[in-house]
Protein backbone atom coordinates (compact mmCIF):
# COMPACT_ATOMS: atom_id res chain seq x y z
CA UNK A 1 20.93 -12.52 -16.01
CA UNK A 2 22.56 -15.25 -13.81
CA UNK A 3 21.36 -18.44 -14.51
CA UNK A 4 21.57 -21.10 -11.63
CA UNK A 5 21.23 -24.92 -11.49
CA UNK A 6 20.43 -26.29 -7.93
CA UNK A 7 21.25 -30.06 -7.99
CA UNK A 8 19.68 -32.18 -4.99
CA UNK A 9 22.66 -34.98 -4.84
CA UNK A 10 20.51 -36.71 -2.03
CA UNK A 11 21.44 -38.55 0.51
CA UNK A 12 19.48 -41.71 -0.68
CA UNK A 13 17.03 -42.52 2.23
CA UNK A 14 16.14 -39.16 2.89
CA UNK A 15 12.95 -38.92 1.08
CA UNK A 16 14.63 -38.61 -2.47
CA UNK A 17 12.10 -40.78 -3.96
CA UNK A 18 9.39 -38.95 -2.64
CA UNK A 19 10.82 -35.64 -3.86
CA UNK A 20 11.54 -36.62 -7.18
CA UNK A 21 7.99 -37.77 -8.31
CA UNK A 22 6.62 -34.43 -6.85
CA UNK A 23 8.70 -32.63 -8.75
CA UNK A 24 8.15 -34.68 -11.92
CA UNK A 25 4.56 -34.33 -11.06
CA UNK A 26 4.98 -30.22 -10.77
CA UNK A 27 6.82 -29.73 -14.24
CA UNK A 28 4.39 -27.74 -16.09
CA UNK A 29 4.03 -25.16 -12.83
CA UNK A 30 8.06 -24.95 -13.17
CA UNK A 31 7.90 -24.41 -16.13
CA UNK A 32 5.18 -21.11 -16.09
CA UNK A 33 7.80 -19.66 -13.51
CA UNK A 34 10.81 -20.26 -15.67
CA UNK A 35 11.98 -23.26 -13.90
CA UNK A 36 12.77 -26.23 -15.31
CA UNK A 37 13.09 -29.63 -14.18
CA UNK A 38 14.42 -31.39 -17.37
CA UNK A 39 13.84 -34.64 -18.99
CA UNK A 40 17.90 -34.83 -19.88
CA UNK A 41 19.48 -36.56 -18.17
CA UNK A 42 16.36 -39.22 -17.06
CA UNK A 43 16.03 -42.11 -18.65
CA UNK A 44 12.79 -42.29 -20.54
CA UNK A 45 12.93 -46.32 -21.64
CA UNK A 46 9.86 -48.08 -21.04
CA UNK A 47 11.39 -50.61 -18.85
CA UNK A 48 12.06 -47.97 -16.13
CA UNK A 49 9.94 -47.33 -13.20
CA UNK A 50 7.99 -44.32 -12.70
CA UNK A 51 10.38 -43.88 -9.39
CA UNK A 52 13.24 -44.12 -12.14
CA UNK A 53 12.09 -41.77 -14.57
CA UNK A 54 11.16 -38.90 -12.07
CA UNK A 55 15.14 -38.69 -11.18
CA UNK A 56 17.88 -37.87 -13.05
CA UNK A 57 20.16 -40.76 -12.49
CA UNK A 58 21.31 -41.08 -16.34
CA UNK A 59 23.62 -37.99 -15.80
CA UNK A 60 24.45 -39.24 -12.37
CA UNK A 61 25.70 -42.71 -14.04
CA UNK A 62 27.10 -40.63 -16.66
CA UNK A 63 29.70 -39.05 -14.24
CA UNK A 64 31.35 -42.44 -13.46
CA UNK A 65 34.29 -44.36 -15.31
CA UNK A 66 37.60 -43.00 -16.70
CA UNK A 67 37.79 -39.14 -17.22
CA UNK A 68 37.85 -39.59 -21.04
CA UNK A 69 34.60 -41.70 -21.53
CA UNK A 70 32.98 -39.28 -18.47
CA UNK A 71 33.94 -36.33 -20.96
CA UNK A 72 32.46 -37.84 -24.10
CA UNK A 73 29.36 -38.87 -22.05
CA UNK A 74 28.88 -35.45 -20.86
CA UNK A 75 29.55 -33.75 -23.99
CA UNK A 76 27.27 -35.96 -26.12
CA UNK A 77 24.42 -34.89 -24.22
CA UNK A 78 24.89 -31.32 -23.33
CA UNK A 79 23.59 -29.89 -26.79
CA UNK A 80 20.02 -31.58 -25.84
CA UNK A 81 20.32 -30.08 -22.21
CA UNK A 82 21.34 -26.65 -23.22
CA UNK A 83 18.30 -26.84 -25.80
CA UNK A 84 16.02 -28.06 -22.77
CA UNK A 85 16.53 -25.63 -20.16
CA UNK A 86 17.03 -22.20 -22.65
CA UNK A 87 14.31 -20.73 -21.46
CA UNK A 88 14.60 -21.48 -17.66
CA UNK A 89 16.44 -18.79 -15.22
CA UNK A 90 16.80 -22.12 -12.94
CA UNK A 91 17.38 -25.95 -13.53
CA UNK A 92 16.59 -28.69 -11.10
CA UNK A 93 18.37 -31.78 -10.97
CA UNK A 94 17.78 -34.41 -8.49
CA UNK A 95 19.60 -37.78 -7.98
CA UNK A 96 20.91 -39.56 -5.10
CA UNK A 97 23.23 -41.05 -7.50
CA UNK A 98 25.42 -37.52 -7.32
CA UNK A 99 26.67 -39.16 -4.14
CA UNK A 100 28.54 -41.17 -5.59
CA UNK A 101 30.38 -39.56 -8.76
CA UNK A 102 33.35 -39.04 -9.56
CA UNK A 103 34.81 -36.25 -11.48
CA UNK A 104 32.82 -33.25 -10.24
CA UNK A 105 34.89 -30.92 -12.59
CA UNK A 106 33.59 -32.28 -15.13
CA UNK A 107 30.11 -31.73 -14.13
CA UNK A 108 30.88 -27.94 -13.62
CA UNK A 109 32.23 -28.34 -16.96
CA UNK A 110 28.80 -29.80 -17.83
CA UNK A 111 27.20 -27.02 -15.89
CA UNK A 112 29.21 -23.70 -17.30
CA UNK A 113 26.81 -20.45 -17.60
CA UNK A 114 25.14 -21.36 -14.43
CA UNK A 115 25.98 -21.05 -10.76
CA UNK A 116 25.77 -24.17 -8.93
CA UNK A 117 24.22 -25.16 -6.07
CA UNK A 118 23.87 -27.79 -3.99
CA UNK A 119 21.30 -29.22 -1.84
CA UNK A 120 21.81 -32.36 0.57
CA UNK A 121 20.21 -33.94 3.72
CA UNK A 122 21.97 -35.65 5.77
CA UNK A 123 20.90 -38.53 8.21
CA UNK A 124 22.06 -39.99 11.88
CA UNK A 125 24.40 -42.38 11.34
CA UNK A 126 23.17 -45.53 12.35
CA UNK A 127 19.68 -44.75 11.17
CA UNK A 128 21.17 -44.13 7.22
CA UNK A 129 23.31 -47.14 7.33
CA UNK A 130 20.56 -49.13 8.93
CA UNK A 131 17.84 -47.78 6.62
CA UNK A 132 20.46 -48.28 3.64
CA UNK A 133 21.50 -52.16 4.50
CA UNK A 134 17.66 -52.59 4.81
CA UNK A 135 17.22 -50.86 1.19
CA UNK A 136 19.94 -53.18 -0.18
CA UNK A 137 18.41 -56.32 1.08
CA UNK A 138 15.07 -55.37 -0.78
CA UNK A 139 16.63 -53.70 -3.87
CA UNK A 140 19.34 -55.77 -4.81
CA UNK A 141 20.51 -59.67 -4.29
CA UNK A 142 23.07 -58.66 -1.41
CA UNK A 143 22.82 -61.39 1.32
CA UNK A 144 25.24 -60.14 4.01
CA UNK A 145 24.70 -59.65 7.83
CA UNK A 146 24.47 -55.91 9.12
CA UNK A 147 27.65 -56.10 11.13
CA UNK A 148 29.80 -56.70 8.27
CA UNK A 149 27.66 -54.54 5.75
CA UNK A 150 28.33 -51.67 8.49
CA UNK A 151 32.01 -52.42 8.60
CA UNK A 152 32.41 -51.88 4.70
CA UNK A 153 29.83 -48.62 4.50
CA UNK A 154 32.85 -46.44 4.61
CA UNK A 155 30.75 -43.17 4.97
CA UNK A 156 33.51 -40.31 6.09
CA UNK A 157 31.57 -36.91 5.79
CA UNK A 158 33.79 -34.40 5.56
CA UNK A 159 35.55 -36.36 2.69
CA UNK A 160 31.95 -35.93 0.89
CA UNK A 161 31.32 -32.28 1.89
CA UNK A 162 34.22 -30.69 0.38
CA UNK A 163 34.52 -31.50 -2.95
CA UNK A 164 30.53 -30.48 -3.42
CA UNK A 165 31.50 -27.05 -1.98
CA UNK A 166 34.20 -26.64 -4.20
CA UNK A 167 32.47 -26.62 -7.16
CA UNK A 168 29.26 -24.77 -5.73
CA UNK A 169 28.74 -21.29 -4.95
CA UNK A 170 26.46 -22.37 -2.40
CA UNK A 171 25.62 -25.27 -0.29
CA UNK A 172 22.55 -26.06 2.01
CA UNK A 173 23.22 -29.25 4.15
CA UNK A 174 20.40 -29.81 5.71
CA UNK A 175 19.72 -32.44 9.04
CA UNK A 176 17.04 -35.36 7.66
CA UNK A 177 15.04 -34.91 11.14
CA UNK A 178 11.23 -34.49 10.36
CA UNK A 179 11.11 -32.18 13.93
CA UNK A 180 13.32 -29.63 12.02
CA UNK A 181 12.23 -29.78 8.01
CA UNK A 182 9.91 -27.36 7.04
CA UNK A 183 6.20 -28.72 7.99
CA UNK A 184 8.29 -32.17 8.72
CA UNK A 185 8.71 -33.41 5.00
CA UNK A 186 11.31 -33.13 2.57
CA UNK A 187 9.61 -31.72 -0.49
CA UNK A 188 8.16 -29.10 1.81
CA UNK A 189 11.53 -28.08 2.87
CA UNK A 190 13.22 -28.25 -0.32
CA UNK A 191 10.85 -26.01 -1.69
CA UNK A 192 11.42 -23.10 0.99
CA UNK A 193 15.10 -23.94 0.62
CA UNK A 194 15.75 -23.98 -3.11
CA UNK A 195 12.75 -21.14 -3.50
CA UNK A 196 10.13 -22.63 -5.65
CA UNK A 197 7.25 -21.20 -6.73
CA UNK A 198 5.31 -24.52 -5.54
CA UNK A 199 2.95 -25.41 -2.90
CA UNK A 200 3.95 -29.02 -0.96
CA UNK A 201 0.28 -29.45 0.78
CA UNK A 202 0.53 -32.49 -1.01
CA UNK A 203 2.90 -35.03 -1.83
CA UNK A 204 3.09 -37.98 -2.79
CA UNK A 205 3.66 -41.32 -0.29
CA UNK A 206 7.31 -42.36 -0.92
CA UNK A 207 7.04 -45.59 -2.73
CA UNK A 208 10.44 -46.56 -1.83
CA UNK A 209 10.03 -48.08 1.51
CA UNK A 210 12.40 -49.52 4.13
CA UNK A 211 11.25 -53.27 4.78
CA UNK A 212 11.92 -54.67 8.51
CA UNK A 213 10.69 -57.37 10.44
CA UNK A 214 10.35 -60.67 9.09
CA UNK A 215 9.86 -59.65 5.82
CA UNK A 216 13.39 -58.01 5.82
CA UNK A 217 14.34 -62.06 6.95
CA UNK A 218 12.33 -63.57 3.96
CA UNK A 219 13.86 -61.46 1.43
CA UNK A 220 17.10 -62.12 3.00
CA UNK A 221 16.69 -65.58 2.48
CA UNK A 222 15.68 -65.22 -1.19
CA UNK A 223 18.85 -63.31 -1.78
CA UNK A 224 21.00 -66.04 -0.29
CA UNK A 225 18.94 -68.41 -2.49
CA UNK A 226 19.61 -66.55 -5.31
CA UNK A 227 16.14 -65.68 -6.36
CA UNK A 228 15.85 -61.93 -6.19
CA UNK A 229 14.22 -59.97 -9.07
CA UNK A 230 13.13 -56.69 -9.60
CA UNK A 231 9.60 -57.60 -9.87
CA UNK A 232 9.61 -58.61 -6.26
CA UNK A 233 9.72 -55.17 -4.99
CA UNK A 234 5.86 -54.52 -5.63
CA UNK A 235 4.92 -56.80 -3.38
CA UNK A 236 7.51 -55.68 -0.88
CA UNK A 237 6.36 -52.53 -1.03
CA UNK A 238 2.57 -53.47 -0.79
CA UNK A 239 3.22 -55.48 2.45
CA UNK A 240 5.20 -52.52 4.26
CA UNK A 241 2.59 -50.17 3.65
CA UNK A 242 -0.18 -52.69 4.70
CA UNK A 243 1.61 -53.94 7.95
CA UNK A 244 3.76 -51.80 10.33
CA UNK A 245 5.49 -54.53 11.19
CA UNK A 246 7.46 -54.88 7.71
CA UNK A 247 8.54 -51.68 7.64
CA UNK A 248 10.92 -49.40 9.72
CA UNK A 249 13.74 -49.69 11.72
CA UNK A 250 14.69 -53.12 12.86
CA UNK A 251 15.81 -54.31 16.19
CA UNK A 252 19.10 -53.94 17.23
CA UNK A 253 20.52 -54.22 20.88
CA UNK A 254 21.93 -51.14 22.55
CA UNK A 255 25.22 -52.64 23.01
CA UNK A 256 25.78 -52.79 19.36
CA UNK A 257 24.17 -49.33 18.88
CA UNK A 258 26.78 -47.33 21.12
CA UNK A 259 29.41 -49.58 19.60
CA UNK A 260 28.38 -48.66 16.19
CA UNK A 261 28.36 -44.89 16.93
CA UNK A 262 31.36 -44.33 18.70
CA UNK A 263 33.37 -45.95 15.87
CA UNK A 264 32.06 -43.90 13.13
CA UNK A 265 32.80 -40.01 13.45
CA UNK A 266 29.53 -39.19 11.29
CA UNK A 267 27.49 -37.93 14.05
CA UNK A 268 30.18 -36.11 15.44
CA UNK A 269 30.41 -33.91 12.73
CA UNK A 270 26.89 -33.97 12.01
CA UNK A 271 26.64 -32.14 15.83
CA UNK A 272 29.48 -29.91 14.33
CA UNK A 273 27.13 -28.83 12.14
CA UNK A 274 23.62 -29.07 13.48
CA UNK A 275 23.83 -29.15 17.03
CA UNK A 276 22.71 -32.27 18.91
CA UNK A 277 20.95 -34.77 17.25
CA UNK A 278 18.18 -37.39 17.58
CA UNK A 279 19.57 -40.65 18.03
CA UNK A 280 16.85 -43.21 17.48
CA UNK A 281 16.36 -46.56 19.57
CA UNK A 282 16.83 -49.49 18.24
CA UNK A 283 15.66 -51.53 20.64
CA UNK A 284 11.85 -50.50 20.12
CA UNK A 285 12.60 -51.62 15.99
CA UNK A 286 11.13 -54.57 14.17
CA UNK A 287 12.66 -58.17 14.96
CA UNK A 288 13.75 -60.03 12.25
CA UNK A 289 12.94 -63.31 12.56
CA UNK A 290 10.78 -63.08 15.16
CA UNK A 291 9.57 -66.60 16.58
CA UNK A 292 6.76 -65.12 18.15
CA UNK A 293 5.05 -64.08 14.41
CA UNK A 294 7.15 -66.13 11.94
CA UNK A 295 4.70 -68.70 11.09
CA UNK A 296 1.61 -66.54 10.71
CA UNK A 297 4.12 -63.69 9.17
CA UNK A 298 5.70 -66.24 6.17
CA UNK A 299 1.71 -66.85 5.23
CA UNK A 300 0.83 -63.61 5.32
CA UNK A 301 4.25 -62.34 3.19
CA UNK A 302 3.67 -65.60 0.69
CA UNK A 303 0.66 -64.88 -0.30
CA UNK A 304 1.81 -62.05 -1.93
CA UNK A 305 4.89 -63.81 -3.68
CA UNK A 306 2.40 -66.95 -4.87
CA UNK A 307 2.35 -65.93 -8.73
CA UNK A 308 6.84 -66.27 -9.02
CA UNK A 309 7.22 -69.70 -9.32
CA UNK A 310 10.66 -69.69 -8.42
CA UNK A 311 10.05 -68.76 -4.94
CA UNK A 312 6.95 -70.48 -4.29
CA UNK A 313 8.16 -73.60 -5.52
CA UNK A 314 11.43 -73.08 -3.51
CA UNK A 315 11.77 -76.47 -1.31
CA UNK A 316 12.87 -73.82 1.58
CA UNK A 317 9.63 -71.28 1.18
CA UNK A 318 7.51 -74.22 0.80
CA UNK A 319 8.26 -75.76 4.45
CA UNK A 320 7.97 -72.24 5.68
CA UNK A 321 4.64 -71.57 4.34
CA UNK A 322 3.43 -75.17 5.87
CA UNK A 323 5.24 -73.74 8.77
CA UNK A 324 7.96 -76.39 8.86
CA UNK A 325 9.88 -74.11 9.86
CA UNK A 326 10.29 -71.62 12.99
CA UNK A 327 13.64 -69.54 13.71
CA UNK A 328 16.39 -72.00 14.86
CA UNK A 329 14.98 -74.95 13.00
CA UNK A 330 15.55 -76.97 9.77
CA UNK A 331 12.59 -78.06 7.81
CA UNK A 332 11.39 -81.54 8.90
């Protein structure tokens, strides 16, 4: 019997999150069918998030450095894999990390005795590289504009394709446009695609929210003040689900959309390969920094961050919260 591995490599802000806990969450029905999504691979520590856990990002991290410590990585922990999935006709392995790696040899060396195959969505330009400046803002302590964040994505997608379908037997690229995934979500879709026993009535929210607005400001301001933490992303993501207005796109004029399209060839191939393609407006997005809501926006965002010290007692987040401070002005 063929064995097969399907490995969802992402793109991140396409729903991966999402995806990930629902298949965490559907194990045990995988497993009845003689699927398996595996635990090897994850990590397991304590100190990861549930979001974490669900994906397997460990062998995804294990796939980059020098060739010889990739090798060792991989080797060290394909006994426990191999033991894992012995019983399964097909393996699952989802991480948007797979984006990234290097060496894809030695993951089909990883992956011998099974056919591989990939599964990817891919996303309108200038709504991924929006979504993922936004995602860095929130996630990490990254305090550059969007223009210059742009300029250094360096997304070329044919350079990404072909190595994945060199290794693969088969590859699904599919468009991340909710009017053409299967009843308009991505578990739903990659369960038709990938053939899983499962039903995706119901899925769970994606925790992993895009911020916009004026909170996508405030936590751009913590950044450049050097106070980001991890633990800031619960209230984050509490605030985008409570208030459109902190989540979504964010403004940008059309001028700088065009511009920002024509230079990259991503959607050009992307119509290669799907057709045409939904360009969103930017122009209808969230402002950030928006005079017109700033004051009331900074209480309503700073209640949520009053129990870390370090930004409430910030001299800067204090005059905002007193509302000292509007867009344009210094604190008096």
């Amino acid at each position: 019997m063929t064995r097969r591995v399907i490995l969802h490599i992402g793109r991140h802000k396409t729903g991966t999150t999402g995806l990930q806990l629902f298949l965490e969450s559907r194990r045990s029905d995988l497993t009845k069918a003689g699927f398996c999504y595996p635990l090897s691979g994850r990590n397991q520590s304590p100190g990861q998030s549930r979001e974490d856990q669900s994906a397997h990002h460990g062998l995804a991290r294990s796939l980059i450095g020098p060739r010889d410590i990739v090798r060792q990585r991989l080797q060290a922990l394909r006994p426990a894999f191999l033991d894992e999935v012995r019983d399964a006709h097909t393996v699952i392995l989802s991480s948007e990390g797979f984006q990234n790696v290097e060496h894809l040899d030695l993951l089909a060396e990883f992956l011998d005795g099974f056919e591989i195959e990939t599964i990817c969505y891919l996303r309108e330009y200038l709504s991924y590289v929006a979504s993922a400046y936004a995602q860095e803002i929130k996630g990490s302590g990254m305090a550059t504009d969007f223009i210059f964040f742009e300029q250094n994505f360096g997304f070329y997608l044919p350079q990404f394709i072909a190595p994945w379908e060199h290794i693969a037997r088969r590859s699904e690229w599919r468009l991340y446009d909710r009017a053409r995934l299967v009843d308009g979500n991505v578990a739903a879709d990659f369960v038709t695609i990938a053939g899983l026993p499962l039903d995706p009535s119901w899925v769970e929210v994606d925790s992993n929210m895009s911020i916009s607005g004026n909170l996508l400001g405030f936590k751009f301001i913590l950044n450049m003040l050097g106070l980001h933490a991890n633990a800031l992303g619960a209230p984050m993501n509490a605030l985008a689900m409570e208030y459109p207005r902190f989540r979504g796109p964010f403004h940008m004029d059309l001028a700088t959309q065009k511009r920002l399209r024509v230079n990259n060839s991503c959607n050009r191939t992307l119509r290669d390969m799907f057709g045409e393609i939904s360009e969103f407006d930017f122009e209808a997005g969230n402002r950030v920094f928006d005079p017109t809501c700033l004051e009331q926006d900074m209480k309503t965002i700073l209640r949520e961050f009053a129990q870390f010290e370090a930004v409430a007692n910030h001299p800067l987040i204090a005059a905002l919260e007193r509302g000292q401070m509007v867009a344009g002005e210094m604190p008096r």
